[in-house]
N, C-alpha and C. Protein backbone atom coordinates (compact mmCIF):
# COMPACT_ATOMS: atom_id res chain seq x y z
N UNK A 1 99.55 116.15 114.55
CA UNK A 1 100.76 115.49 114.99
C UNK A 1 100.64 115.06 116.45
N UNK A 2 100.31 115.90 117.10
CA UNK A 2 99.99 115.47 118.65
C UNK A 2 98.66 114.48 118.84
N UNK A 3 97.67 114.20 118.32
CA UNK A 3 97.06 113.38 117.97
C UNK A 3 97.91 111.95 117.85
N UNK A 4 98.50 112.10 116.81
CA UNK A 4 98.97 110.95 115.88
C UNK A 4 100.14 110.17 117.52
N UNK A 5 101.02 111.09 118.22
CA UNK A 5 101.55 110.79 119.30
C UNK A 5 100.89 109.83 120.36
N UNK A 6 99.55 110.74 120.49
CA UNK A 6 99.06 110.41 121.85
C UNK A 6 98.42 109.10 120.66
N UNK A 7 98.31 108.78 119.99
CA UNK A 7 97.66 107.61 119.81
C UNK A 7 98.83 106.03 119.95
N UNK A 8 100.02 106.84 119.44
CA UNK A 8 100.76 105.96 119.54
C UNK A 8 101.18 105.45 120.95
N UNK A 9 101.41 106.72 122.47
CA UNK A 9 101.58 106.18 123.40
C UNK A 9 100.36 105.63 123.73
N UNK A 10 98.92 105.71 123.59
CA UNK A 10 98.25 104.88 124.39
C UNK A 10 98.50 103.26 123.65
N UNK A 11 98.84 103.14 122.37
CA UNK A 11 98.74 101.99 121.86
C UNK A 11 99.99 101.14 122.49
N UNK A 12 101.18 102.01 122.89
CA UNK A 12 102.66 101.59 123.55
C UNK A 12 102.15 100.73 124.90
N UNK A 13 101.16 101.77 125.50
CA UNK A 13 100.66 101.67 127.24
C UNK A 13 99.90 100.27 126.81
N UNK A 14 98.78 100.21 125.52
CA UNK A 14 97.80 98.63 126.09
C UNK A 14 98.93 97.83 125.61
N UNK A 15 99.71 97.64 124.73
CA UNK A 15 100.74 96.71 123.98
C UNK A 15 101.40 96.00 125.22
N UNK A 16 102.20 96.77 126.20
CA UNK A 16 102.84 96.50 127.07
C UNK A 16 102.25 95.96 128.18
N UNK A 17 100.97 95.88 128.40
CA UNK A 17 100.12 95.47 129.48
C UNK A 17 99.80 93.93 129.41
N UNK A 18 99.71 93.89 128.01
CA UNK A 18 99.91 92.36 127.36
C UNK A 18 100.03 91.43 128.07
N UNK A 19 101.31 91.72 128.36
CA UNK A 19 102.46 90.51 129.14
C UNK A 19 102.77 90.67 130.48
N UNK A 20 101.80 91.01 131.33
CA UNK A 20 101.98 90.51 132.57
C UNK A 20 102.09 88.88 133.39
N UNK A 21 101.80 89.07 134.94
CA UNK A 21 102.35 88.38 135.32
C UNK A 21 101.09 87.02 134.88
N UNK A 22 102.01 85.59 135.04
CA UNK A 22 100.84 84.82 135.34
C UNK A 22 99.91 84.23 136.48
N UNK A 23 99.28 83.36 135.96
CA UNK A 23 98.25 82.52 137.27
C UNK A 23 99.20 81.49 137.16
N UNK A 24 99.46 80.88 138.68
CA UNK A 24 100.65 79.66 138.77
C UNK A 24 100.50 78.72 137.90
N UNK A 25 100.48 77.39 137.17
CA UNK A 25 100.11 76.60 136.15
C UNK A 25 99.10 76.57 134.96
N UNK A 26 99.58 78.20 134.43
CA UNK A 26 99.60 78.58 133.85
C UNK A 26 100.16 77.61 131.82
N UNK A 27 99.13 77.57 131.16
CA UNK A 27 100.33 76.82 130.23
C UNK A 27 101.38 77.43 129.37
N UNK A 28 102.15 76.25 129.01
CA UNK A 28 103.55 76.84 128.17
C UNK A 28 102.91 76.83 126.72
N UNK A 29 104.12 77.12 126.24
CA UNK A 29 104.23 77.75 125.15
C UNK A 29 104.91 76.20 124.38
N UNK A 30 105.40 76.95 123.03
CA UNK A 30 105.68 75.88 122.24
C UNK A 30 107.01 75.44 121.88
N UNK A 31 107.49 74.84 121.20
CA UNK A 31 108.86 74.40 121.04
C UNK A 31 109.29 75.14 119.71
N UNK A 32 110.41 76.32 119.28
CA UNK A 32 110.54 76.24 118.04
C UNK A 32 110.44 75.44 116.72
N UNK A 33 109.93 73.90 117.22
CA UNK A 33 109.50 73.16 115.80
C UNK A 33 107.72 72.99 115.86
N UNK A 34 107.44 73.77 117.17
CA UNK A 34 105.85 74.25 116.79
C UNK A 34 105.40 72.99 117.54
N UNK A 35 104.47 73.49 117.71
CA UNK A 35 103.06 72.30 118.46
C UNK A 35 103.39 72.16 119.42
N UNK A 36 104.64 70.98 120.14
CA UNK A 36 104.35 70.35 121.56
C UNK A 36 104.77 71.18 122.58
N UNK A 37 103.99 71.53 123.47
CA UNK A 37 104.03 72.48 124.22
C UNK A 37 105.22 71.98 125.45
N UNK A 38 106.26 73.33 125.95
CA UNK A 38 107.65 72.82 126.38
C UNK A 38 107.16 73.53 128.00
N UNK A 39 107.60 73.01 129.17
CA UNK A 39 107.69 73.77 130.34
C UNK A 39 108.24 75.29 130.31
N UNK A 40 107.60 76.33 130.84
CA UNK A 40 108.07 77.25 130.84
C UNK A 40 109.16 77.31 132.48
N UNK A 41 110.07 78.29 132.32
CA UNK A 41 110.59 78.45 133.50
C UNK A 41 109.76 80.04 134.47
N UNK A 42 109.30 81.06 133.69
CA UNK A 42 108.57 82.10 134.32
C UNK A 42 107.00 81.58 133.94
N UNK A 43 105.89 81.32 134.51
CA UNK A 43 104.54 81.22 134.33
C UNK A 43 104.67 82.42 133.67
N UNK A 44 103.32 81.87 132.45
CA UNK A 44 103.00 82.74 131.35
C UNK A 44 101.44 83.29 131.25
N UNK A 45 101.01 84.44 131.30
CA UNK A 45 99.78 85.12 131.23
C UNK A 45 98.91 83.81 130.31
N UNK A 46 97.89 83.00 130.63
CA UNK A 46 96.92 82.43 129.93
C UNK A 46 96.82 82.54 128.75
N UNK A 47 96.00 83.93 128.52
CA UNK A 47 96.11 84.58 127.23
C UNK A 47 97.50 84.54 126.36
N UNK A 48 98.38 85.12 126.78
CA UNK A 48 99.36 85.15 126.11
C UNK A 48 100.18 83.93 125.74
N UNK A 49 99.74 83.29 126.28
CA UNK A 49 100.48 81.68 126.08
C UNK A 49 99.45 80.85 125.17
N UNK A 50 97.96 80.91 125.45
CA UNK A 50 97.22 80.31 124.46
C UNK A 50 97.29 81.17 122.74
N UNK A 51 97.39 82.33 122.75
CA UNK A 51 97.65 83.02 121.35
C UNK A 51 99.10 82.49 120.68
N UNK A 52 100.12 82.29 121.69
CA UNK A 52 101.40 81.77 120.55
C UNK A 52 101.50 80.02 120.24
N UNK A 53 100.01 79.65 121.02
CA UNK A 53 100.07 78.00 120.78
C UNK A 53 99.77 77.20 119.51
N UNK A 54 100.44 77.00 118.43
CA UNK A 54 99.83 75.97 116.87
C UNK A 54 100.53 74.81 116.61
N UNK A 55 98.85 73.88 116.06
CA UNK A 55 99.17 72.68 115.99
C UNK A 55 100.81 72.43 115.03
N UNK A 56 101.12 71.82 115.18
CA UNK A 56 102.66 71.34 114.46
C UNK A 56 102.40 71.23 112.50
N UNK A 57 101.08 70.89 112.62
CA UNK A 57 100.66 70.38 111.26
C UNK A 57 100.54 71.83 110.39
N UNK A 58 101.32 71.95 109.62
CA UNK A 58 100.71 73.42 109.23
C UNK A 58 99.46 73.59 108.32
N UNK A 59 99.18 72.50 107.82
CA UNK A 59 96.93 72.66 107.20
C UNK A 59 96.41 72.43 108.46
N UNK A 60 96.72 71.96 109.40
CA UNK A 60 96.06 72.07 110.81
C UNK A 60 96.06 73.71 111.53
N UNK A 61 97.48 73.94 111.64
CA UNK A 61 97.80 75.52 112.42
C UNK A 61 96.66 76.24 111.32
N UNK A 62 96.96 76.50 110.01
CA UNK A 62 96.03 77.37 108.86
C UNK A 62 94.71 77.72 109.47
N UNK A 63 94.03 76.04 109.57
CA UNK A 63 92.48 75.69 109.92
C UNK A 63 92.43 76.64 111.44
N UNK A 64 92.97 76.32 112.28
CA UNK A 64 92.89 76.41 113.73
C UNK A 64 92.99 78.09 113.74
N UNK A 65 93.92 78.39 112.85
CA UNK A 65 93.61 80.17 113.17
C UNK A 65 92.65 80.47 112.00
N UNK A 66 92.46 80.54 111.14
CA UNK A 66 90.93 80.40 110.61
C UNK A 66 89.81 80.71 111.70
N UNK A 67 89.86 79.45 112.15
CA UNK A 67 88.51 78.86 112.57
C UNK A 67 88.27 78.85 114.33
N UNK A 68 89.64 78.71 115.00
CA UNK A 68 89.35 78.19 116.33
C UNK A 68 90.34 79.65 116.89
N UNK A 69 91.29 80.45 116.85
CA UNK A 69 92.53 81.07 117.47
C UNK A 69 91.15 82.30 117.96
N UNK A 70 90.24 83.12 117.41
CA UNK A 70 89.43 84.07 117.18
C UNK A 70 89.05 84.02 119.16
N UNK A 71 88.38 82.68 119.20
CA UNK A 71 87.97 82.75 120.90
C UNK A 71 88.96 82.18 121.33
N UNK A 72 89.10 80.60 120.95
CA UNK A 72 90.25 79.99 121.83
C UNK A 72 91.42 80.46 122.79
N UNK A 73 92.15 81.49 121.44
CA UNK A 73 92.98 81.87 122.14
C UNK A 73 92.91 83.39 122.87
N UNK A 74 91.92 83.89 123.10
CA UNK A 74 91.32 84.78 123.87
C UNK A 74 90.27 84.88 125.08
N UNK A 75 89.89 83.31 124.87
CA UNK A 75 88.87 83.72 126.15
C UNK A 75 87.49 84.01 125.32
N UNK A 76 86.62 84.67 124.24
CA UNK A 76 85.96 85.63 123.74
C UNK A 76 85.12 84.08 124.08
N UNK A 77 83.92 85.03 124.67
CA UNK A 77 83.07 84.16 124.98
C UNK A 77 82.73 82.85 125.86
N UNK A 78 84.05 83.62 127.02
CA UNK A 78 84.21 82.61 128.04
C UNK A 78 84.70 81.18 127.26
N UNK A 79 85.18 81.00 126.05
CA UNK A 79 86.09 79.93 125.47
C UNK A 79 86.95 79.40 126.43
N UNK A 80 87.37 78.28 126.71
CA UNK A 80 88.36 77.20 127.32
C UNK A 80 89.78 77.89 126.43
N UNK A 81 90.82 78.01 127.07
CA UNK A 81 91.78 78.84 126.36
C UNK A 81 92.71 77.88 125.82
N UNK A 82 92.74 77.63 124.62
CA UNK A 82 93.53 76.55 123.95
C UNK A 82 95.34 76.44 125.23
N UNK A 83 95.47 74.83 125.48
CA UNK A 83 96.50 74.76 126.01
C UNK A 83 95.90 74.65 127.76
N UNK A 84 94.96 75.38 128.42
CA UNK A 84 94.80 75.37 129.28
C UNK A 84 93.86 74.23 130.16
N UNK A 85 94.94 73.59 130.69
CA UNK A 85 94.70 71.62 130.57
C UNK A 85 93.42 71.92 131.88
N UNK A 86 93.42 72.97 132.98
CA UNK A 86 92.04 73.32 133.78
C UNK A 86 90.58 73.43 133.59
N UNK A 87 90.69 74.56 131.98
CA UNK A 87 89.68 75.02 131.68
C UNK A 87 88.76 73.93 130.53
N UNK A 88 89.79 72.71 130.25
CA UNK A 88 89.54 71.55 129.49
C UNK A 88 88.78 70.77 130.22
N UNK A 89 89.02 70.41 131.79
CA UNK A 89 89.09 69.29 132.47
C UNK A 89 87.59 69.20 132.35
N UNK A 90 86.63 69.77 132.57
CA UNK A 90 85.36 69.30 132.65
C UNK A 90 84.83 68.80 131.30
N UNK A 91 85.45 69.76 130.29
CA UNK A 91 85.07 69.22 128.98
C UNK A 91 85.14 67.47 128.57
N UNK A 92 86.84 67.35 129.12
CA UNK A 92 87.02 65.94 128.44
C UNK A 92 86.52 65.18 129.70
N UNK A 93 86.43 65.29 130.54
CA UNK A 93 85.39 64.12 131.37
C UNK A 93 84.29 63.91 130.63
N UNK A 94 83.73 64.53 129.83
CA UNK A 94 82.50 64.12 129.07
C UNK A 94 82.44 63.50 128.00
N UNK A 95 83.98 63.14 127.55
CA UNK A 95 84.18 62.49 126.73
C UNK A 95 84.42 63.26 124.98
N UNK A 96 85.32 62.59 124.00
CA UNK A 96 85.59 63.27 122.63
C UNK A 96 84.09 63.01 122.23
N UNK A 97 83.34 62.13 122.34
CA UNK A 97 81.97 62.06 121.46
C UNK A 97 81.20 63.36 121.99
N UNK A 98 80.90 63.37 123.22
CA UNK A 98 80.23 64.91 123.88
C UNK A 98 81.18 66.63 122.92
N UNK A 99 82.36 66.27 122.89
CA UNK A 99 83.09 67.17 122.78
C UNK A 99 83.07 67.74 121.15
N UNK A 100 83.05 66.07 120.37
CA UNK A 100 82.66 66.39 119.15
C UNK A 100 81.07 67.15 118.70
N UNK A 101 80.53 66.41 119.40
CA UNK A 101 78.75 66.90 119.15
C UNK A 101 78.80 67.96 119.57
N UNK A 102 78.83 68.80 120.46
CA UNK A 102 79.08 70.39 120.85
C UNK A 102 79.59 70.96 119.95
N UNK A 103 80.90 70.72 118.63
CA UNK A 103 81.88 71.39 118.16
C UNK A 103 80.95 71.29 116.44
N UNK A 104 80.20 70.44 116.02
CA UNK A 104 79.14 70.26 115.28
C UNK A 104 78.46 70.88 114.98
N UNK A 105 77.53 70.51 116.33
CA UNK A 105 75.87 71.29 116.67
C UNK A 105 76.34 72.73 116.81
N UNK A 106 77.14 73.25 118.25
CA UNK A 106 77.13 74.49 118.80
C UNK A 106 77.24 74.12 120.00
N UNK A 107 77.62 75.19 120.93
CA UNK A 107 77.42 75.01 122.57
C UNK A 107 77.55 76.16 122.78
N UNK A 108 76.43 76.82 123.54
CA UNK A 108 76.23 78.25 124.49
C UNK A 108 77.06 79.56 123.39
N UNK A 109 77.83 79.84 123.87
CA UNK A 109 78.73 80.86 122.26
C UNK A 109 79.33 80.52 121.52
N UNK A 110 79.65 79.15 121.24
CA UNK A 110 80.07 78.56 120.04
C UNK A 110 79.26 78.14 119.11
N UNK A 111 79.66 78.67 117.78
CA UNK A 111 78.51 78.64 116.70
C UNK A 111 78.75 76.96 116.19
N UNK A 112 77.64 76.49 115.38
CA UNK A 112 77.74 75.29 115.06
C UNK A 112 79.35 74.97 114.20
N UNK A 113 79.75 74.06 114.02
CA UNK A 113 80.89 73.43 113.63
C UNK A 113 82.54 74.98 113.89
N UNK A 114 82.19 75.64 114.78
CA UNK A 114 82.64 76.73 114.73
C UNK A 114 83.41 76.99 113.65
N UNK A 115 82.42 77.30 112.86
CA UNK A 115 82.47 78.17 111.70
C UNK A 115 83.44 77.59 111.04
N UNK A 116 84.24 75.92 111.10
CA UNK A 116 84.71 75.81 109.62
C UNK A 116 83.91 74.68 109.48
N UNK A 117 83.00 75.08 108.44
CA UNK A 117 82.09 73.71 107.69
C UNK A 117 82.65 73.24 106.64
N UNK A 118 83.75 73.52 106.22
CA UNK A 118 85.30 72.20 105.44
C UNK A 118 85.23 71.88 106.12
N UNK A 119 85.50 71.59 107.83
CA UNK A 119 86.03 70.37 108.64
C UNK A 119 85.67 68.97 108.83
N UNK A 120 86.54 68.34 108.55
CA UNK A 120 86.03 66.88 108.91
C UNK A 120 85.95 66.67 110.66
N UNK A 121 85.36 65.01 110.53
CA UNK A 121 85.47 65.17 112.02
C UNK A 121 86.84 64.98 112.30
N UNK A 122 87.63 64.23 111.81
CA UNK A 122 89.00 64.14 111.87
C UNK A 122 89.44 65.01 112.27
N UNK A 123 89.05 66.12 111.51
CA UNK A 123 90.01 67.98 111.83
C UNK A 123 89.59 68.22 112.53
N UNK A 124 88.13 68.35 113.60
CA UNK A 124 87.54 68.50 114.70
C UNK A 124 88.53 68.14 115.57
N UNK A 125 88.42 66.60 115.91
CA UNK A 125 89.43 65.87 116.71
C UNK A 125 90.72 66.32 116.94
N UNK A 126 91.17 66.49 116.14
CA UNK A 126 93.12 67.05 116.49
C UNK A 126 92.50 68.35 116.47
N UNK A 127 91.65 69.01 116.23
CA UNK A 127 91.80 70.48 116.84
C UNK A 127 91.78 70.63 118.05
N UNK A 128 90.63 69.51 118.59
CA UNK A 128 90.33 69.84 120.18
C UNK A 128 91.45 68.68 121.06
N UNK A 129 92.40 67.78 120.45
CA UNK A 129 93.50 66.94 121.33
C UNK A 129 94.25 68.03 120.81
N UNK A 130 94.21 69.07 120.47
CA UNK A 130 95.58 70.09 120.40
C UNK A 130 95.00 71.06 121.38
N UNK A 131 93.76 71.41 121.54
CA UNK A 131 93.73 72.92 122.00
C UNK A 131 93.60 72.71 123.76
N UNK A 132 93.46 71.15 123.57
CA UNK A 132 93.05 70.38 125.50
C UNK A 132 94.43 69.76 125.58
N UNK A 133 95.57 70.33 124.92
CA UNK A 133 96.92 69.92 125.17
C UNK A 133 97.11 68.63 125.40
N UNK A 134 96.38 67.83 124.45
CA UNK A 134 96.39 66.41 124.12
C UNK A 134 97.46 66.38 122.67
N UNK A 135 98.34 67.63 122.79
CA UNK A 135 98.92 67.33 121.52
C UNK A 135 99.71 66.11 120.49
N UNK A 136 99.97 66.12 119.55
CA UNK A 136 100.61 64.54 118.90
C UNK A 136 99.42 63.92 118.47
N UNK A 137 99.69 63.05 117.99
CA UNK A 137 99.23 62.16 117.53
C UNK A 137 97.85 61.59 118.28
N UNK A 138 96.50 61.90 117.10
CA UNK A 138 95.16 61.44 118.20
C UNK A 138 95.56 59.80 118.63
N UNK A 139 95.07 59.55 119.59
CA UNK A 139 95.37 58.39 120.19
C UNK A 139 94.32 57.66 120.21
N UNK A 140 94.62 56.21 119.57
CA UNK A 140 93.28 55.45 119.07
C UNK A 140 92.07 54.84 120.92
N UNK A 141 93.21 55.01 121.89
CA UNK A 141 92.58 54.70 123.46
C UNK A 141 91.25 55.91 123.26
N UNK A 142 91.51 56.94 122.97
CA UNK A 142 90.56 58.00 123.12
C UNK A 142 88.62 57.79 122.86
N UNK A 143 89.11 56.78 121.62
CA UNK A 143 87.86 56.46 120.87
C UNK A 143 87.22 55.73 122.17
N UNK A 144 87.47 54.92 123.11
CA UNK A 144 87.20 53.70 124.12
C UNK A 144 86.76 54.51 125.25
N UNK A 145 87.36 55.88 125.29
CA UNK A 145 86.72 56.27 126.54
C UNK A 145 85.52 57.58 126.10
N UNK A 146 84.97 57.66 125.24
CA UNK A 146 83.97 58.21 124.92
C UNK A 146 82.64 57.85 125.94
């Protein structure tokens, strides 16, 4: 029984550690109809703001925690943290064609097509204009600046 206690307060102690403070521009979170991400009024822990972030589409959200929520929304493996328009910025300077071929092939700890080989490139695309808070609708300009 005292076992079973002390397991529960240490699990109380990491649970609550969760939700600390954030880094200033920090991203938000989502809108109760899901996907487009709304201004927060308190900055939100990285982490904790990229884990409650899904695409609007729900065979999209499905795919994305499947396949992309595992690092994205943790960091695991030094991942770009879905939503976090900073940790994007170098990515999309290189363009969706660079961005797609990485998400394919592989890049450094990302396994090839990260691990959903159902995906089209289509589903590639709105995964990564959702997770680089390009959310909505892919935008046909995008194709031009490759």
């Amino acid at each position: 029984m005292l076992r079973y206690r002390l397991m529960i307060t240490a699990l109380a102690i990491c649970l609550s550690a969760c939700g600390g403070d954030a880094a200033p521009g920090a991203p938000s979170g989502t809108s109760p109809a899901g996907g487009q991400p709304q201004p927060s009024k308190k900055a939100e822990n990285p982490v904790a703001a990229a884990k409650r972030l899904r695409p609007a589409d729900p065979q999209l959200a499905q795919t994305y925690q499947r396949t992309c929520y595992n690092c994205h929304a943790t960091g695991a493996v030094n991942a770009p943290l879905t939503g976090n328009a900073e940790a994007w910025a170098p990515r999309l300077e290189k363009g969706m064609s660079t961005l797609l071929k990485s998400t394919t092939d592989g890049f450094r700890g990302m396994p090839p097509k990260g691990l959903c080989f159902d995906c089209s490139e289509a589903e590639f695309r709105e995964l990564i204009l959702f997770m680089t808070n390009q959310t909505g609708q892919p935008d046909s300009n995008n194709d031009s600046q490759d």
